[in-house]
N, C-alpha and C. Protein backbone atom coordinates (compact mmCIF):
# COMPACT_ATOMS: atom_id res chain seq x y z
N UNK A 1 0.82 -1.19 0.00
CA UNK A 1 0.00 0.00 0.00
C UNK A 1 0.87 1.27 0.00
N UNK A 2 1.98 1.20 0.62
CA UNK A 2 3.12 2.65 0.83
C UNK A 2 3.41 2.90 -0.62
N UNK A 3 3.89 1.66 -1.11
CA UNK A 3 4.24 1.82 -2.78
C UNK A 3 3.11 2.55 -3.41
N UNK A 4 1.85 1.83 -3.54
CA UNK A 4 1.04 3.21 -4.02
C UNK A 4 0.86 4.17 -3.87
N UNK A 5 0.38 4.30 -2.60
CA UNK A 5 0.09 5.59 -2.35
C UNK A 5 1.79 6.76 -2.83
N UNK A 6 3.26 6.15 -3.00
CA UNK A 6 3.94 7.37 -3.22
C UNK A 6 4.12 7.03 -4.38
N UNK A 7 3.70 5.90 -5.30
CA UNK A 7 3.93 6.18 -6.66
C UNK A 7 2.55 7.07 -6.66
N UNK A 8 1.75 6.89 -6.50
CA UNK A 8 0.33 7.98 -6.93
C UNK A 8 0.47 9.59 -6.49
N UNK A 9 1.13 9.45 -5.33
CA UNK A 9 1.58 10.90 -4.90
C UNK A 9 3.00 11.50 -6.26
N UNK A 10 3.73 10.68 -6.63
CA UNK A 10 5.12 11.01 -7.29
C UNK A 10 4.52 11.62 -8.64
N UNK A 11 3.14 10.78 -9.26
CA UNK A 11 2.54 10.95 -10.48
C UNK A 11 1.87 12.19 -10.56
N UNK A 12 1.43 12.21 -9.31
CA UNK A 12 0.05 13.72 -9.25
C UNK A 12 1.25 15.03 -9.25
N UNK A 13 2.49 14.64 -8.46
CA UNK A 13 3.09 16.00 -8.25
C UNK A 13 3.66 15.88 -10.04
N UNK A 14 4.31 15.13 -10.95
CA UNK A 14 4.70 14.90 -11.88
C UNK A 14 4.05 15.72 -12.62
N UNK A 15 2.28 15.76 -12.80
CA UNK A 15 1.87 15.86 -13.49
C UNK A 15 1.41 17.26 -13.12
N UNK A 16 1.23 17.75 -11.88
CA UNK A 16 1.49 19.50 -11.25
C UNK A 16 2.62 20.04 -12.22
N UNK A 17 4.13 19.52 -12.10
CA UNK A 17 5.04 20.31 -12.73
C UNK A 17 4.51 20.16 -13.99
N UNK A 18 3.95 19.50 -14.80
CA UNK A 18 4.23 19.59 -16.47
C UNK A 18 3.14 20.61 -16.67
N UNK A 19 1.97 21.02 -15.96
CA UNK A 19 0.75 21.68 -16.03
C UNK A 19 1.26 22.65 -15.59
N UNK A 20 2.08 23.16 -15.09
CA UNK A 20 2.58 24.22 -14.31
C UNK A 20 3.61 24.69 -15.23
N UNK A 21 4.16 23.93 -15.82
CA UNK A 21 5.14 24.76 -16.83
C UNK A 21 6.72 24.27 -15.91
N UNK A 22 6.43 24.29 -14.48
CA UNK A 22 7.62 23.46 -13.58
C UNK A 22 8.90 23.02 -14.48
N UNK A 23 8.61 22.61 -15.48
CA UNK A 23 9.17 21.34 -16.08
C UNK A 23 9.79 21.71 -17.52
N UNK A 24 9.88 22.86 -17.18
CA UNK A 24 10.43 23.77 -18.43
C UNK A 24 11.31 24.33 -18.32
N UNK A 25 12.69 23.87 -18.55
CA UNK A 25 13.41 24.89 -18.07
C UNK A 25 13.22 26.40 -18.51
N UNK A 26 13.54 26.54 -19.85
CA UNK A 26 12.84 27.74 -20.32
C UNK A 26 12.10 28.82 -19.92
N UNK A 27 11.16 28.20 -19.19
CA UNK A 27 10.07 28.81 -18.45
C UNK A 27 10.58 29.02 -16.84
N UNK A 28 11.35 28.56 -16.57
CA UNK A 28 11.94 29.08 -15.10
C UNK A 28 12.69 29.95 -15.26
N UNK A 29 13.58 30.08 -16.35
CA UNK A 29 14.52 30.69 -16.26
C UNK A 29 14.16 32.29 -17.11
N UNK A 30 12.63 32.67 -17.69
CA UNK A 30 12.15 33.55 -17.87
C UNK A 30 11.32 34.26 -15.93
N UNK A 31 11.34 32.72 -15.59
CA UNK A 31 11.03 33.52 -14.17
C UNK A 31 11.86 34.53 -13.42
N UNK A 32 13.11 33.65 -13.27
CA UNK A 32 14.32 33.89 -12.61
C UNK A 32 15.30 35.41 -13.51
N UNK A 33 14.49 35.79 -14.55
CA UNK A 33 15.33 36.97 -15.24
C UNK A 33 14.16 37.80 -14.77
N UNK A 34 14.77 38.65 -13.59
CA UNK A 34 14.33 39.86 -13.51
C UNK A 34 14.22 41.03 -14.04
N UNK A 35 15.65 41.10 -14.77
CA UNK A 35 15.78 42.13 -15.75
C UNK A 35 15.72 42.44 -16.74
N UNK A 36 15.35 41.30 -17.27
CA UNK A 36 14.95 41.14 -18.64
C UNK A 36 13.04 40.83 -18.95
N UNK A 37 12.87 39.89 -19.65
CA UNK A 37 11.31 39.59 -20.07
C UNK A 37 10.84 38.85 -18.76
N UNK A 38 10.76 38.96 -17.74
CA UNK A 38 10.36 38.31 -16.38
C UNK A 38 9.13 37.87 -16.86
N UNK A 39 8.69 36.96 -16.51
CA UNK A 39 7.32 35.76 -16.23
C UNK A 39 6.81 35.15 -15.01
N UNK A 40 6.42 35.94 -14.55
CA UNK A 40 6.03 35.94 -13.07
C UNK A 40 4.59 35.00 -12.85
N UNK A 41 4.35 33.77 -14.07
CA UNK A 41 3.65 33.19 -13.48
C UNK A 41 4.22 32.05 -13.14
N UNK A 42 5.12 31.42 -12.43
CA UNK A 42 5.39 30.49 -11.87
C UNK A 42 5.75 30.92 -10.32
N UNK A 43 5.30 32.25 -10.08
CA UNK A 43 5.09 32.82 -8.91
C UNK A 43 3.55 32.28 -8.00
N UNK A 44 2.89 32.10 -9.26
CA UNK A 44 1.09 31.98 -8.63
C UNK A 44 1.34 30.33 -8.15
N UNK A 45 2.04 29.51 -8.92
CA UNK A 45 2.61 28.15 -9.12
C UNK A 45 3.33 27.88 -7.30
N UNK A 46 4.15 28.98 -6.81
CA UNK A 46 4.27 28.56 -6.12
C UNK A 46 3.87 28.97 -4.22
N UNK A 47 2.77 30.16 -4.62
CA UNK A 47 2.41 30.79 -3.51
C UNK A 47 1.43 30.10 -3.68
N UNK A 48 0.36 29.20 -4.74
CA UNK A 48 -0.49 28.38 -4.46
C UNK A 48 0.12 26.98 -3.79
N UNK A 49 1.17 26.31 -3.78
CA UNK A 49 2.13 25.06 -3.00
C UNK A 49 2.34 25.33 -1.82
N UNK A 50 2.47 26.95 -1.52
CA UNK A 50 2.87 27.15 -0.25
C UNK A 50 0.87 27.46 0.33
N UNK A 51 0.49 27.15 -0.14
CA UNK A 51 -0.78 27.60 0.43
C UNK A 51 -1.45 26.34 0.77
N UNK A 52 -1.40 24.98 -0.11
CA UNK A 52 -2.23 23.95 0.12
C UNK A 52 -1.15 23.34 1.33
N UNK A 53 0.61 23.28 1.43
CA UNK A 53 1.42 23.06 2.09
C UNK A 53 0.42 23.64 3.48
N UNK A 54 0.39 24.79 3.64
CA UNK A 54 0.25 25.09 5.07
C UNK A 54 -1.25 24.36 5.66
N UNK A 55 -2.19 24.44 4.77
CA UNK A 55 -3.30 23.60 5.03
C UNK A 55 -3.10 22.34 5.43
N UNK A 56 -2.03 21.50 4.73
CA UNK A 56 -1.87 20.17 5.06
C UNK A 56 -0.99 19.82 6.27
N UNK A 57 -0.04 20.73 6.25
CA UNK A 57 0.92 20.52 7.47
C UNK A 57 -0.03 20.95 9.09
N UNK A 58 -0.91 21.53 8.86
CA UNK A 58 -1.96 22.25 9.90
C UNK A 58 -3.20 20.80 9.85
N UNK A 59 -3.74 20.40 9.16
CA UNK A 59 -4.10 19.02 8.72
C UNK A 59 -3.84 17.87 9.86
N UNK A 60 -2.20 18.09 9.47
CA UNK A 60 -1.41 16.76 9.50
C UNK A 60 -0.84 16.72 11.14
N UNK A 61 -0.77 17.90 11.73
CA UNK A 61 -0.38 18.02 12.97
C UNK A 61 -1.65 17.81 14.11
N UNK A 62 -2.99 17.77 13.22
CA UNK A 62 -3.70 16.94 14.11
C UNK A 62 -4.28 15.83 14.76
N UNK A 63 -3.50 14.97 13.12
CA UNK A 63 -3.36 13.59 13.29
C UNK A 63 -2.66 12.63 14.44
N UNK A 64 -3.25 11.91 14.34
CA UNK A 64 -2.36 10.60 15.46
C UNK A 64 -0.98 9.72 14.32
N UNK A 65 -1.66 9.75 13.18
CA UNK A 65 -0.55 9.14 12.36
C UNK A 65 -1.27 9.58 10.78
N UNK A 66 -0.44 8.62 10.19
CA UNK A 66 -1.03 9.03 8.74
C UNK A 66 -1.60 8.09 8.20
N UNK A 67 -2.58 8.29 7.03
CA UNK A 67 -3.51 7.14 6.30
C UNK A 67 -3.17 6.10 6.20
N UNK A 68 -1.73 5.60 6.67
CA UNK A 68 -1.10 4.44 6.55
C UNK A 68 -0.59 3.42 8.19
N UNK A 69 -0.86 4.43 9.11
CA UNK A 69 -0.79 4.09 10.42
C UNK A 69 0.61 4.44 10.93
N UNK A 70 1.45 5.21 10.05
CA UNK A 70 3.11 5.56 10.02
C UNK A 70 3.06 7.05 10.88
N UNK A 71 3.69 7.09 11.55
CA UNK A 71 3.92 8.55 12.44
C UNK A 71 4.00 9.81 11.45
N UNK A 72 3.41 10.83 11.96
CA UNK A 72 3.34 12.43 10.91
C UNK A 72 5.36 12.95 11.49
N UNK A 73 6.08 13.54 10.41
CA UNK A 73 7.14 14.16 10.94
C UNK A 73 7.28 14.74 10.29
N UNK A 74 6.72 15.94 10.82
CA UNK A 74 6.42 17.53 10.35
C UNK A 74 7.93 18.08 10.71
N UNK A 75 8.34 19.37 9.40
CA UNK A 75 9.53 20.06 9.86
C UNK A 75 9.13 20.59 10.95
N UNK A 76 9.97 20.77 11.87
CA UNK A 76 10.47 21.51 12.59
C UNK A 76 11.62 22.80 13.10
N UNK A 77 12.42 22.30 12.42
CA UNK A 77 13.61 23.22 12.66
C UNK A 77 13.14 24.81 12.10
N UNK A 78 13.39 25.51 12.84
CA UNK A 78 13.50 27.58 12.78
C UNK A 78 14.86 28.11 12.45
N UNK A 79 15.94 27.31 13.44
CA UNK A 79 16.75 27.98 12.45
C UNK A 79 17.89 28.41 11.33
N UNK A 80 17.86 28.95 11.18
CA UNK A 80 18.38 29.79 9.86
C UNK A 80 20.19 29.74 10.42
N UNK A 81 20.96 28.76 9.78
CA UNK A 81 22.13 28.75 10.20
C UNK A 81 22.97 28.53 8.81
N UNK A 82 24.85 28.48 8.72
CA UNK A 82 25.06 28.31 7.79
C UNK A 82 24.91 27.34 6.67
N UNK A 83 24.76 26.28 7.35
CA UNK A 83 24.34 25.05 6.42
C UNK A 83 23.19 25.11 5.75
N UNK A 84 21.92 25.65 6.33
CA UNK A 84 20.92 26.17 5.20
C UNK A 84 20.97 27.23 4.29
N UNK A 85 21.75 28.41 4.43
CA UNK A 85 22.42 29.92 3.47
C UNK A 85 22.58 28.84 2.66
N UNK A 86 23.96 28.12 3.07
CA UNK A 86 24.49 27.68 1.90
C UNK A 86 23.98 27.05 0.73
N UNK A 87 23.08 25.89 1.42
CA UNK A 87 22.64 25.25 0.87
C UNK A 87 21.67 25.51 -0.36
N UNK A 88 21.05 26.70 0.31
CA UNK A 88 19.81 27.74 -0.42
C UNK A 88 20.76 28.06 -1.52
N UNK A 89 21.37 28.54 -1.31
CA UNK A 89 22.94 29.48 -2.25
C UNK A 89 23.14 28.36 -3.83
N UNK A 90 23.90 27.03 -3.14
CA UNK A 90 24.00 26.24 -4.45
C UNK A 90 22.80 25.96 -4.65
N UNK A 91 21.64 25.65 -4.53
CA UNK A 91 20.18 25.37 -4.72
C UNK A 91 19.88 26.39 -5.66
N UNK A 92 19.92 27.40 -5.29
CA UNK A 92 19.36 28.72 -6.33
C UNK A 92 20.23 29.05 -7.58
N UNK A 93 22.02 28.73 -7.19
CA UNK A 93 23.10 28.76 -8.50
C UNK A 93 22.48 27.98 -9.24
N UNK A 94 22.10 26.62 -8.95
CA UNK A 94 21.71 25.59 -10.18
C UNK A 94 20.45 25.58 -10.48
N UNK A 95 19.63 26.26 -9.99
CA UNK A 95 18.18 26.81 -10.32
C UNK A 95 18.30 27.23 -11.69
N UNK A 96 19.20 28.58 -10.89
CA UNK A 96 19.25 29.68 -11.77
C UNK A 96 20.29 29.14 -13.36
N UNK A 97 21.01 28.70 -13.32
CA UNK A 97 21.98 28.23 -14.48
C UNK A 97 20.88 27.33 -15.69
N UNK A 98 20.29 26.27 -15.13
CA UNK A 98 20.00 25.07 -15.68
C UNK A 98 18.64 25.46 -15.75
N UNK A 99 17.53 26.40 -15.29
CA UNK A 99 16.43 26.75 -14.99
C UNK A 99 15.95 24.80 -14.36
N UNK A 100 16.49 24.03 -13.61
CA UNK A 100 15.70 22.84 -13.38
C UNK A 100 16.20 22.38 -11.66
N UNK A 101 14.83 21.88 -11.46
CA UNK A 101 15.70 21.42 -9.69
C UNK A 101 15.20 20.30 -9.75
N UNK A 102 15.20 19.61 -9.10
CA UNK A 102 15.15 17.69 -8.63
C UNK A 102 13.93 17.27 -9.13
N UNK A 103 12.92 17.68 -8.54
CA UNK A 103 11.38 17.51 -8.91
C UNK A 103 11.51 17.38 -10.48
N UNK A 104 11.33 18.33 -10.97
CA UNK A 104 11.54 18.53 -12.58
C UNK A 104 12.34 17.60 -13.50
N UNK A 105 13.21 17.64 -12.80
CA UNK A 105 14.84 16.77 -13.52
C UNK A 105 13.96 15.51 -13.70
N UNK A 106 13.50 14.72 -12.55
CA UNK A 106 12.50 13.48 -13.16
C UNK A 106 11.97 13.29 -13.93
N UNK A 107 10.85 14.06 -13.84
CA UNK A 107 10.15 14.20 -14.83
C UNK A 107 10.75 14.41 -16.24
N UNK A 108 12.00 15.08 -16.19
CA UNK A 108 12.80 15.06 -17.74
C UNK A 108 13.74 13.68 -18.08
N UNK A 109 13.80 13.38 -16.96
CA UNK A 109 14.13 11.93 -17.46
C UNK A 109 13.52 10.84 -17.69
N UNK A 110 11.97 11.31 -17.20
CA UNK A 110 10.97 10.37 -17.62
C UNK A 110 10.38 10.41 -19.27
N UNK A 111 10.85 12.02 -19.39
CA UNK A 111 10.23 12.08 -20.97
C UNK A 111 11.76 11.87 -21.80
N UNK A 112 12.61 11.34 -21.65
CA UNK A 112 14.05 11.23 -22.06
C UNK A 112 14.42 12.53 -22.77
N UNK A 113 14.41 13.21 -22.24
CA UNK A 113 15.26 14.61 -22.47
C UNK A 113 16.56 14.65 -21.75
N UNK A 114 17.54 14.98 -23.12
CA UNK A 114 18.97 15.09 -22.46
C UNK A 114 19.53 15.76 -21.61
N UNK A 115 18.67 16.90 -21.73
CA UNK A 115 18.89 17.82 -20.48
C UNK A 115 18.48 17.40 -18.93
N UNK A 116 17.66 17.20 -19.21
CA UNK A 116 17.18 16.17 -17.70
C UNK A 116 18.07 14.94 -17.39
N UNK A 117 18.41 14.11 -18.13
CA UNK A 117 19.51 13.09 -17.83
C UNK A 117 20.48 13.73 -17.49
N UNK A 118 21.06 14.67 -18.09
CA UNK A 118 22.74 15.11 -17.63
C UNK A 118 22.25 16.00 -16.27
N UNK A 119 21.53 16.41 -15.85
CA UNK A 119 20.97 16.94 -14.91
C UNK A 119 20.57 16.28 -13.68
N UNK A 120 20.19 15.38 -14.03
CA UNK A 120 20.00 14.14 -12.94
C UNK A 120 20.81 13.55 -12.64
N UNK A 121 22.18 13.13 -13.68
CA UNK A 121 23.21 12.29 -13.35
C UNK A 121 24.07 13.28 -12.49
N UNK A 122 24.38 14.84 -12.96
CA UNK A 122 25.05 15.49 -12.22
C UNK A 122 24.52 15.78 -10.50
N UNK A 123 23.31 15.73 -10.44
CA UNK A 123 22.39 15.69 -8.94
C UNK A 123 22.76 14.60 -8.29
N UNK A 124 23.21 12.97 -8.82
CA UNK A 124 23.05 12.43 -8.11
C UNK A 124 24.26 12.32 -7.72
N UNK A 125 25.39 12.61 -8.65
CA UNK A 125 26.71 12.80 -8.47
C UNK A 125 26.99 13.01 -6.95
N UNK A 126 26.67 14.96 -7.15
CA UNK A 126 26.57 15.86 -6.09
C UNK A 126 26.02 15.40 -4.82
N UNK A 127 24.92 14.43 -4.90
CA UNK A 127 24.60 13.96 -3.26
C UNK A 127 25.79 12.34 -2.84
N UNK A 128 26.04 12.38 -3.84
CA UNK A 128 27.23 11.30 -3.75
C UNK A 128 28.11 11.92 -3.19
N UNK A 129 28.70 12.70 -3.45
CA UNK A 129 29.61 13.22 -3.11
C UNK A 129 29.93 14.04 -1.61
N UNK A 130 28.56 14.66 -1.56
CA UNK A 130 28.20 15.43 -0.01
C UNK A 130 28.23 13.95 0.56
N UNK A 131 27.71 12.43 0.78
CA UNK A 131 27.71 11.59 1.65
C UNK A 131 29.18 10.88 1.65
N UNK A 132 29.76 11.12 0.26
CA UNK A 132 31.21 10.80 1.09
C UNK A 132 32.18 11.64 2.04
N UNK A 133 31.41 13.30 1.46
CA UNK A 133 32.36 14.41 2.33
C UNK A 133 31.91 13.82 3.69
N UNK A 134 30.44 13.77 4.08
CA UNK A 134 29.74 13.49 5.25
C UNK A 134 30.87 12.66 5.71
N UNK A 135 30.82 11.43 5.22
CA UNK A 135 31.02 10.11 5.93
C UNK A 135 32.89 10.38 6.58
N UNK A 136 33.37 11.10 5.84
CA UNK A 136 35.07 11.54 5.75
C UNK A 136 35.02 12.20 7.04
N UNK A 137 34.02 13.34 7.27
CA UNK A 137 34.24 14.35 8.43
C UNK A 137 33.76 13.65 9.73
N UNK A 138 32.89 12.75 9.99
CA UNK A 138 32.22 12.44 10.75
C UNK A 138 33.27 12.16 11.87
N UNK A 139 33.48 12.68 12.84
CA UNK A 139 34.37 12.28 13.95
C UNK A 139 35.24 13.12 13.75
N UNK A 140 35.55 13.89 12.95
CA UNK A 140 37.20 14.90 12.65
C UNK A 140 36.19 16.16 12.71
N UNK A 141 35.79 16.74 12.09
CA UNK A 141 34.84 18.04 12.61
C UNK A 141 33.32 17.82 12.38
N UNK A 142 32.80 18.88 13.54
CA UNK A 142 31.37 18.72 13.35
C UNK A 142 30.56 19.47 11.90
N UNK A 143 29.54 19.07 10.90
CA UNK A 143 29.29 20.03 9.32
C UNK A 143 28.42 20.46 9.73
């Protein structure tokens, strides 16, 4: 039943980005130019996510568990330290370069677009790589 329900959840959000334009790079990266021809509707795209988000997380914190009988684990963390700047920082460089972030990248490798493959392979690289930095520091300094 877990398998469905997150392949059915993976499909519905899938099919949000392609309706949304999400899934374009093109189209993000007319977002992300301010100074130029800006396209400020992938703005409505995402103050409507942050809107059904807060409904559900408000939802979900009144639950005992979830439709599946699995514990709710709502974010928590407030604050704002260097590891999130940063993180935000390369998050938004490769936003901004590639107009594509993780969500999307799937979906482009689901429709075999090359851009989405070299995009995905370089993503998974990159978390490869942060879990070997991880695994290297662990005991020699705190990240």
């Amino acid at each position: 039943m877990k398998f469905i329900v997150a392949l059915l959840s993976g499909v519905i959000f899938g099919l949000g980005l392609i309706v949304a334009g999400m899934s374009n790079p093109a189209k993000v990266l007319a977002f992300l130019d301010l100074a130029g021809q800006w396209n400020p509707s992938l703005a409505l795209v995402m103050v409507s996510g942050i809107a059904v988000m807060i409904g559900g997380f408000k939802w979900a914190a009144k639950m005992p568990s979830s439709l599946l009988g699995l514990p709710f684990h709502l974010p928590n963390a407030k604050d704002i330290d260097l590891k999130l700047v940063f993180g935000s920082a390369i998050f938004g460089l490769g936003w901004g370069l590639a107009g594509i972030c993780p969500g999307p990248a799937v979906v482009l490798v689901g429709a075999g677009l090359q851009s989405g493959i070299v995009f995905f392979v370089a993503m998974l690289a990159g978390m490869a790589l942060f879990q070997i930095g991880t695994h290297y520091l662990v005991g020699r300094k705190k990240i």
